[in-house]
C-alpha atoms as a PDB file:
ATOM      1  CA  UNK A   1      92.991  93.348  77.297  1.00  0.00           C
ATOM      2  CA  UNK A   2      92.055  91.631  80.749  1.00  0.00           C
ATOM      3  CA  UNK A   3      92.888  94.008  83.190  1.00  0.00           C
ATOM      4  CA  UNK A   4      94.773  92.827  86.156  1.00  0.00           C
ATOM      5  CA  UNK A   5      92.298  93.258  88.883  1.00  0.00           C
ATOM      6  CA  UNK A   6      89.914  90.744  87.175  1.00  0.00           C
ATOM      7  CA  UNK A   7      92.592  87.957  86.320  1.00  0.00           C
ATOM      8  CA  UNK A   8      92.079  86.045  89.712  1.00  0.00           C
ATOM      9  CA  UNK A   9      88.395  86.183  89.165  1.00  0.00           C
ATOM     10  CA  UNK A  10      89.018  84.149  85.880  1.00  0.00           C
ATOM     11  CA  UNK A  11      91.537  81.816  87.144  1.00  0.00           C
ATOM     12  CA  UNK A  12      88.708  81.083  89.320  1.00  0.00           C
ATOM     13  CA  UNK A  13      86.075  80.700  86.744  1.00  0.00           C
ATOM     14  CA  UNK A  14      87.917  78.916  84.903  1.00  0.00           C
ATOM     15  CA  UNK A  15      88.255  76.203  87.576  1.00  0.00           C
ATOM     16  CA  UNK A  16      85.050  76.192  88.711  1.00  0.00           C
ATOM     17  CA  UNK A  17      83.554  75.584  84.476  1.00  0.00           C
ATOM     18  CA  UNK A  18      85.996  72.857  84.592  1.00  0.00           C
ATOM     19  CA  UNK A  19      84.521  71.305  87.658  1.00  0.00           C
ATOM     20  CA  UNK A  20      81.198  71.788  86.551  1.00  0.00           C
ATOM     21  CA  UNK A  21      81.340  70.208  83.101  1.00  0.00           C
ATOM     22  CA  UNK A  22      83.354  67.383  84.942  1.00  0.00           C
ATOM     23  CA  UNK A  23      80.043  66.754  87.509  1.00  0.00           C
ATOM     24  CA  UNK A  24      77.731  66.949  84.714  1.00  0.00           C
ATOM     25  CA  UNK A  25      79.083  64.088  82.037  1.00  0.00           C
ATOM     26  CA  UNK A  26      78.539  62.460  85.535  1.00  0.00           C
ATOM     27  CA  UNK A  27      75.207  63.200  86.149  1.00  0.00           C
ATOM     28  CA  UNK A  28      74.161  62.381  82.482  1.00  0.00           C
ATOM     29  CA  UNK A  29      76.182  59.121  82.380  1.00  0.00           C
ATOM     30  CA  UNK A  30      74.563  57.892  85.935  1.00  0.00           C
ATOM     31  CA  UNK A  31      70.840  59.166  84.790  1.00  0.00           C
ATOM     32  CA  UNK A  32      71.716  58.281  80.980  1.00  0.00           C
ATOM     33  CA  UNK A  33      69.050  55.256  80.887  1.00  0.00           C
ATOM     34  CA  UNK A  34      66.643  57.181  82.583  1.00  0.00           C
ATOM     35  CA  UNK A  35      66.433  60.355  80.420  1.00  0.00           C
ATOM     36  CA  UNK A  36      66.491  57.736  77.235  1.00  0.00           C
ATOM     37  CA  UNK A  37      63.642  55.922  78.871  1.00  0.00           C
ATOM     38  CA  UNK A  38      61.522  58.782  79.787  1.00  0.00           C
ATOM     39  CA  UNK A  39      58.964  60.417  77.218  1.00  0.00           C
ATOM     40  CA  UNK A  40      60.389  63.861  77.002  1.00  0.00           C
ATOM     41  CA  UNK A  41      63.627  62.477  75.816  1.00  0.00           C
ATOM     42  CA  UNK A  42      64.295  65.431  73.429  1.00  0.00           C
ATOM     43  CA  UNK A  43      63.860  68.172  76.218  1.00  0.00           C
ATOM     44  CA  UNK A  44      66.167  66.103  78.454  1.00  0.00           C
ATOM     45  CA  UNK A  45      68.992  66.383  75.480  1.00  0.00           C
ATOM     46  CA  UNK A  46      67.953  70.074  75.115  1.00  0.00           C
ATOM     47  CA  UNK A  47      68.921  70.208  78.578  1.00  0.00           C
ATOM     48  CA  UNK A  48      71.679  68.817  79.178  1.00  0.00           C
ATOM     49  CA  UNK A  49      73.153  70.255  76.069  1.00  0.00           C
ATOM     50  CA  UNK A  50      72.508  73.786  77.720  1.00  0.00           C
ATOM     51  CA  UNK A  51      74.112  73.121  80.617  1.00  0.00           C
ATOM     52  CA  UNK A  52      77.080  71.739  79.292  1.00  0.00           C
ATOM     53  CA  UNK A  53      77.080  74.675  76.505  1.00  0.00           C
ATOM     54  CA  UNK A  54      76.698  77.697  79.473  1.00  0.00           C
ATOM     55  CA  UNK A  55      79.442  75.962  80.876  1.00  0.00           C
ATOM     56  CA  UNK A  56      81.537  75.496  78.100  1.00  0.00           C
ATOM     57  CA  UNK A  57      81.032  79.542  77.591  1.00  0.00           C
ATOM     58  CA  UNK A  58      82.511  80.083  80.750  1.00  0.00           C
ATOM     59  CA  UNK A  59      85.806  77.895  80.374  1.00  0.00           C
ATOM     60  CA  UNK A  60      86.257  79.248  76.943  1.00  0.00           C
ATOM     61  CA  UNK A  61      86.360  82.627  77.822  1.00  0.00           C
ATOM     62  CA  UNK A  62      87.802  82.085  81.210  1.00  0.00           C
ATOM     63  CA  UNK A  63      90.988  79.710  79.640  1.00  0.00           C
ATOM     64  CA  UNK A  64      91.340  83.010  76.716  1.00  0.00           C
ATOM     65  CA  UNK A  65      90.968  85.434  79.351  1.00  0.00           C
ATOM     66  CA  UNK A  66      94.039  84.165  80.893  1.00  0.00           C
ATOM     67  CA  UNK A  67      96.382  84.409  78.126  1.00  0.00           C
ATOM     68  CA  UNK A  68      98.227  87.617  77.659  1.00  0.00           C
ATOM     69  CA  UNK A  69      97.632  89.861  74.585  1.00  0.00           C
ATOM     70  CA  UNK A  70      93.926  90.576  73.409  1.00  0.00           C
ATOM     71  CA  UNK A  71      92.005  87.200  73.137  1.00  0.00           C
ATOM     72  CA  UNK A  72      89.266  87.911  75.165  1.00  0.00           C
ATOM     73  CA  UNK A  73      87.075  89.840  72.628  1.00  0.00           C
ATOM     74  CA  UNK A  74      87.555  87.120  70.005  1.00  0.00           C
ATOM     75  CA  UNK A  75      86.901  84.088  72.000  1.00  0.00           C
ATOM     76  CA  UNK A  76      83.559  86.158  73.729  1.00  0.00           C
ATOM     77  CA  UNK A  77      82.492  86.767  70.361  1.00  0.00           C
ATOM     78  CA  UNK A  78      82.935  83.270  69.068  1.00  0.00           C
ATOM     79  CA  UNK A  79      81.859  81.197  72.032  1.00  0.00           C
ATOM     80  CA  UNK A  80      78.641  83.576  71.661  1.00  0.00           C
ATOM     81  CA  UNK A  81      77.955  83.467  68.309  1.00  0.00           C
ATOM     82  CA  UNK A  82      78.140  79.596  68.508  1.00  0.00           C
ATOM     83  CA  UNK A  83      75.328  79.579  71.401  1.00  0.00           C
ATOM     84  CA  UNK A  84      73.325  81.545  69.553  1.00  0.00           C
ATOM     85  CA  UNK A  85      73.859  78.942  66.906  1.00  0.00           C
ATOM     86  CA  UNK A  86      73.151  76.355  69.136  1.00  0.00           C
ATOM     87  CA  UNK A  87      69.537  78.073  70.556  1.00  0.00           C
ATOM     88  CA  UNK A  88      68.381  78.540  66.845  1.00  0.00           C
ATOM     89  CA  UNK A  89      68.890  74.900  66.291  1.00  0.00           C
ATOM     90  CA  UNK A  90      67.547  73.628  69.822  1.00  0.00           C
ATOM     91  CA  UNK A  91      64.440  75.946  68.787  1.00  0.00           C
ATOM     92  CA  UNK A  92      64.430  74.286  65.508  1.00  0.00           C
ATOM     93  CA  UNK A  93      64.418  71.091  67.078  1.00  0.00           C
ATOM     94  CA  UNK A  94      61.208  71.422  69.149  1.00  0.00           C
ATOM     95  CA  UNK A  95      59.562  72.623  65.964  1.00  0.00           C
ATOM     96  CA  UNK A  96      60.364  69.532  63.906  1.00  0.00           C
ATOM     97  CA  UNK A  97      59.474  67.739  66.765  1.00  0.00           C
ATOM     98  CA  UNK A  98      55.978  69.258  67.177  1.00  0.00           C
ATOM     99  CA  UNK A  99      57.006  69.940  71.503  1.00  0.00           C
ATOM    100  CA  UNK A 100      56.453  73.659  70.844  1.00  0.00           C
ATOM    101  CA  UNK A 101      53.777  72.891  73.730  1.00  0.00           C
ATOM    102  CA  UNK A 102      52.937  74.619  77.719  1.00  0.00           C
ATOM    103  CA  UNK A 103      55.003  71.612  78.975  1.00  0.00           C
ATOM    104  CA  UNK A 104      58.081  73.551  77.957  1.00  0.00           C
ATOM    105  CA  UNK A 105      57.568  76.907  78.076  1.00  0.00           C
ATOM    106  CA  UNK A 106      59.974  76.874  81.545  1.00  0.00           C
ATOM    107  CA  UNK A 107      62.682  75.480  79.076  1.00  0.00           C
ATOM    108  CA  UNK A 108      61.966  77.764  76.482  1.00  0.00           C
ATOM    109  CA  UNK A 109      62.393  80.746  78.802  1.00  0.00           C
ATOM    110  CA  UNK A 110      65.925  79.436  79.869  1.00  0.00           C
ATOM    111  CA  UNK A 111      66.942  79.184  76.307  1.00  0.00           C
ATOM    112  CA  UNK A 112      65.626  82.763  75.469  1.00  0.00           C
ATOM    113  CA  UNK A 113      67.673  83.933  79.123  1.00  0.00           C
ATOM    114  CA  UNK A 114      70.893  81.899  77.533  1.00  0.00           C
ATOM    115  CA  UNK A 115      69.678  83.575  74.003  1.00  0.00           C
ATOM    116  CA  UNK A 116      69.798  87.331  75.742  1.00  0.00           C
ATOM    117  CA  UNK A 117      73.240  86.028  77.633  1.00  0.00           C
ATOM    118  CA  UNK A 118      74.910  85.471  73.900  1.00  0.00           C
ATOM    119  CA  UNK A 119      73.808  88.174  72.567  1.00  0.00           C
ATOM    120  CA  UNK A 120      75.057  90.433  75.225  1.00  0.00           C
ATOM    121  CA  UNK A 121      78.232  88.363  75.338  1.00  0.00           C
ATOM    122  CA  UNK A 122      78.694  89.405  71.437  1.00  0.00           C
ATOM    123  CA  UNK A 123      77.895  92.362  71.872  1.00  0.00           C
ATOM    124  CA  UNK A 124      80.605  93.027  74.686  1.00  0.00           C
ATOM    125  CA  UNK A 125      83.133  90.920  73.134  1.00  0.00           C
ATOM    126  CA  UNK A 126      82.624  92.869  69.635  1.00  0.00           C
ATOM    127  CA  UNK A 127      83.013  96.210  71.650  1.00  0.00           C
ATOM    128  CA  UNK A 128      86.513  94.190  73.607  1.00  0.00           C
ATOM    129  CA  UNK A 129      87.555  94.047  69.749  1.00  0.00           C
ATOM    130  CA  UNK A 130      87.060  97.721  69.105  1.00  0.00           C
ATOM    131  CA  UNK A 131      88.013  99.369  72.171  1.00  0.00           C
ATOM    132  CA  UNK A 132      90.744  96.659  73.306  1.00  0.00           C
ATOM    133  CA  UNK A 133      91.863  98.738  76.496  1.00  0.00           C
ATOM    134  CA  UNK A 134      88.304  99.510  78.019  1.00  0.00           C
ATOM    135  CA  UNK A 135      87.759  97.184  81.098  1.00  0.00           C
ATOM    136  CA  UNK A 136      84.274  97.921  81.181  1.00  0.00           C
ATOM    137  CA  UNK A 137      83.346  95.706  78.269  1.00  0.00           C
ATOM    138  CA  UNK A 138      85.661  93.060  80.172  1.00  0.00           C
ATOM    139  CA  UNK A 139      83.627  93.519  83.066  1.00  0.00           C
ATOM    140  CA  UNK A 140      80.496  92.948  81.341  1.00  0.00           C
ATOM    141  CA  UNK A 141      81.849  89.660  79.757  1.00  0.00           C
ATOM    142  CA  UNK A 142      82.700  88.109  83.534  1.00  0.00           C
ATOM    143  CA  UNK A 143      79.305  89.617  85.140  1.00  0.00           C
ATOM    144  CA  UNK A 144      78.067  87.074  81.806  1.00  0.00           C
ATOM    145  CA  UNK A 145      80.140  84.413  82.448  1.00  0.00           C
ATOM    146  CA  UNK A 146      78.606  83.998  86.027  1.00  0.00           C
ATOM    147  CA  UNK A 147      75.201  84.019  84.445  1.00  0.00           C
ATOM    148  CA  UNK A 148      76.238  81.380  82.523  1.00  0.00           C
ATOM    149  CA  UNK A 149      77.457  79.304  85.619  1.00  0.00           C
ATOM    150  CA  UNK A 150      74.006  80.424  86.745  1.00  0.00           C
ATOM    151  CA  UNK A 151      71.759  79.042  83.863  1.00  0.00           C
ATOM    152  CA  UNK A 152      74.025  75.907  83.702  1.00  0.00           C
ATOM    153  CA  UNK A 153      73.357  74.929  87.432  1.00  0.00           C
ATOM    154  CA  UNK A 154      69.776  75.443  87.035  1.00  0.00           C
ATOM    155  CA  UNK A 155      69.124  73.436  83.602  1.00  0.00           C
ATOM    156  CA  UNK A 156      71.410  70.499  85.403  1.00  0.00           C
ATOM    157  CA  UNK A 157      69.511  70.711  88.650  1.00  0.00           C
ATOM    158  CA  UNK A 158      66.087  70.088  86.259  1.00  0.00           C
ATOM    159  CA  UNK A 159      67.997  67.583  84.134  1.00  0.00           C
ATOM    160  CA  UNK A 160      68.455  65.297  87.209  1.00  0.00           C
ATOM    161  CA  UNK A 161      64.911  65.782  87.945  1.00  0.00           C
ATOM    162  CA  UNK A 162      65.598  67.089  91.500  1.00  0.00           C
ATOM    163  CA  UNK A 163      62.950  68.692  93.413  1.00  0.00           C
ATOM    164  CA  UNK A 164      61.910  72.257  92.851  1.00  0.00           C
ATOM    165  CA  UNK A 165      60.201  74.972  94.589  1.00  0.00           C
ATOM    166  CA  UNK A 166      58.394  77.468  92.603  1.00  0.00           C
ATOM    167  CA  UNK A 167      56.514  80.616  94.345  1.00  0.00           C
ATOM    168  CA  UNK A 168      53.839  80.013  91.748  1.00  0.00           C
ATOM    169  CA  UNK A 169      52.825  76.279  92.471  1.00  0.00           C
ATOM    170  CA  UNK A 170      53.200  76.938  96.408  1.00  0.00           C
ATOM    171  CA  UNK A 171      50.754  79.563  96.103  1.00  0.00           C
ATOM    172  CA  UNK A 172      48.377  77.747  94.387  1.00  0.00           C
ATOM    173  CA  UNK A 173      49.169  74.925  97.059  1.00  0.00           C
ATOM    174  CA  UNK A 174      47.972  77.284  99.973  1.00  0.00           C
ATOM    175  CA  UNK A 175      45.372  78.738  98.704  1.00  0.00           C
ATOM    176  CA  UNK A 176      43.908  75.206  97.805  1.00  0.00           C
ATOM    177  CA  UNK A 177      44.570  73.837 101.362  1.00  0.00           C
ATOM    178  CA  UNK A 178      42.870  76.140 102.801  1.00  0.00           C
ATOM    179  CA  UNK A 179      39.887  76.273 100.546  1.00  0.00           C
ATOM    180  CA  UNK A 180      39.774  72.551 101.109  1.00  0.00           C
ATOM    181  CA  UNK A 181      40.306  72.564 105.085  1.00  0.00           C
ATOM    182  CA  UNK A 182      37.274  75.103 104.722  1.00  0.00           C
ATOM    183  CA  UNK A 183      34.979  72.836 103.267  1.00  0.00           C
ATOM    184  CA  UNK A 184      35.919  69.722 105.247  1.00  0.00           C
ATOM    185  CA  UNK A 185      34.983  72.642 108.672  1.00  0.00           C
ATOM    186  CA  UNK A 186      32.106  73.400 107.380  1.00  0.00           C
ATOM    187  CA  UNK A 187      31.234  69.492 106.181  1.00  0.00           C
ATOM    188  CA  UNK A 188      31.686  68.426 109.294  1.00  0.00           C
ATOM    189  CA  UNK A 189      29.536  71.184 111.355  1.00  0.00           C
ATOM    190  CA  UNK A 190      26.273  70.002 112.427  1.00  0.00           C
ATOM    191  CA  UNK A 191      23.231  71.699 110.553  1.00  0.00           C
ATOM    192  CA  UNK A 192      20.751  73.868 112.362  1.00  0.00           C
END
C-alpha cells in the first residue's frame, strides 16, 4: 500500500510522465525525417523507444500508485518485467543488425542503467507484493521512478541530437590545445 506521505509525490510524477511522453511524440514527429534519413537509423529507434519506455514506467506506476488498495507491487512488477523484455530485444536487435560496435557503447550503457533500473523495480515491486504494508519497498519504487524520468530525458536529449558536454572529450580538447599552442610557440621562435 502507498503510504500517504508519498501520494503527492506521485500525483506529481504522474503529471510530469504525462508531459514528457506528450513532448517526445513531438520531438520524434518534428525530427521523424531526419532520424529515417540518417545512417544510424536503428539506434535512433532504440532511442527513442527508451525514452518513451522510461517514461511510460513512470506513468504506469505513478497512475497505479494512485489508486487505493495494493496495486503498486503488481503494476512495478509488470511495467518492469516488460522493460526488461524490451532491453533483451533492443540488445537482440543490434546483434541481428551487426551495430554491436564502439559507436554505441554510450547507448549500450544506458540500456544496461535502464536494465539495472527494471530489475531493481522487480525486485521492489515483488517485495510490495509480499510485504504489502512496508513503505520502504514503496520508497524504493519512486526513488526508481525518478531514475526513469532521468534516463528518459537523457536518451531524448541524444535523440534530438542536441549538443553534449562530456568531461572525457573536453579533456582531451585541453590537453590537445595546449599541446598544439606549444608547438605553434615554439614554431614560431627564431632559432639560435
Amino acid at each position: 500500500m502507498v503510504p500517504e506521505s508519498i501520494h503527492e509525490f506521485f500525483v506529481a510524477s504522474s503529471g510530469v510522465a504525462g508531459a514528457l511522453i506528450g513532448l517526445l511524440f513531438v520531438a520524434i514527429s518534428v525530427s521523424a525525417e531526419r532520424l529515417a534519413r540518417t545512417e544510424g537509423a536503428q539506434i535512433h529507434r532504440i532511442r527513442a523507444v527508451a525514452a518513451l519506455t522510461a517514461f511510460t514506467n513512470a506513468l504506469v506506476v505513478s497512475l497505479f500508485a494512485l489508486i487505493p488498495g495494493h496495486k503498486i507491487g503488481p503494476a512495478a512488477t509488470a511495467v518492469a518485467a516488460s522493460g526488461l523484455i524490451f532491453i533483451g530485444a533492443v540488445l537482440l536487435s543490434l546483434i541481428r543488425l551487426h551495430q554491436v560496435r564502439w559507436s554505441v557503447v554510450r547507448d549500450m550503457l544506458f540500456l544496461i542503467g535502464l536494465a539495472v533500473v527494471f530489475a531493481a523495480q522487480l525486485i521492489a515491486g515483488l517485495a510490495v507484493l509480499a510485504q504489502p504494508r512496508n513503505p520502504g519497498d514503496v520508497n524504493e519504487i519512486a526513488i526508481l521512478v525518478i531514475i526513469c524520468f532521468l534516463i528518459g530525458i537523457a536518451r531524448a536529449w541524444v535523440l534530438i541530437g542536441a549538443p553534449s558536454i562530456v568531461i572525457g572529450k573536453e579533456i582531451t580538447a585541453l590537453f590537445q590545445d595546449r599541446k598544439r599552442r606549444t608547438e605553434d610557440a615554439e614554431g614560431e621562435q627564431p632559432s639560435p
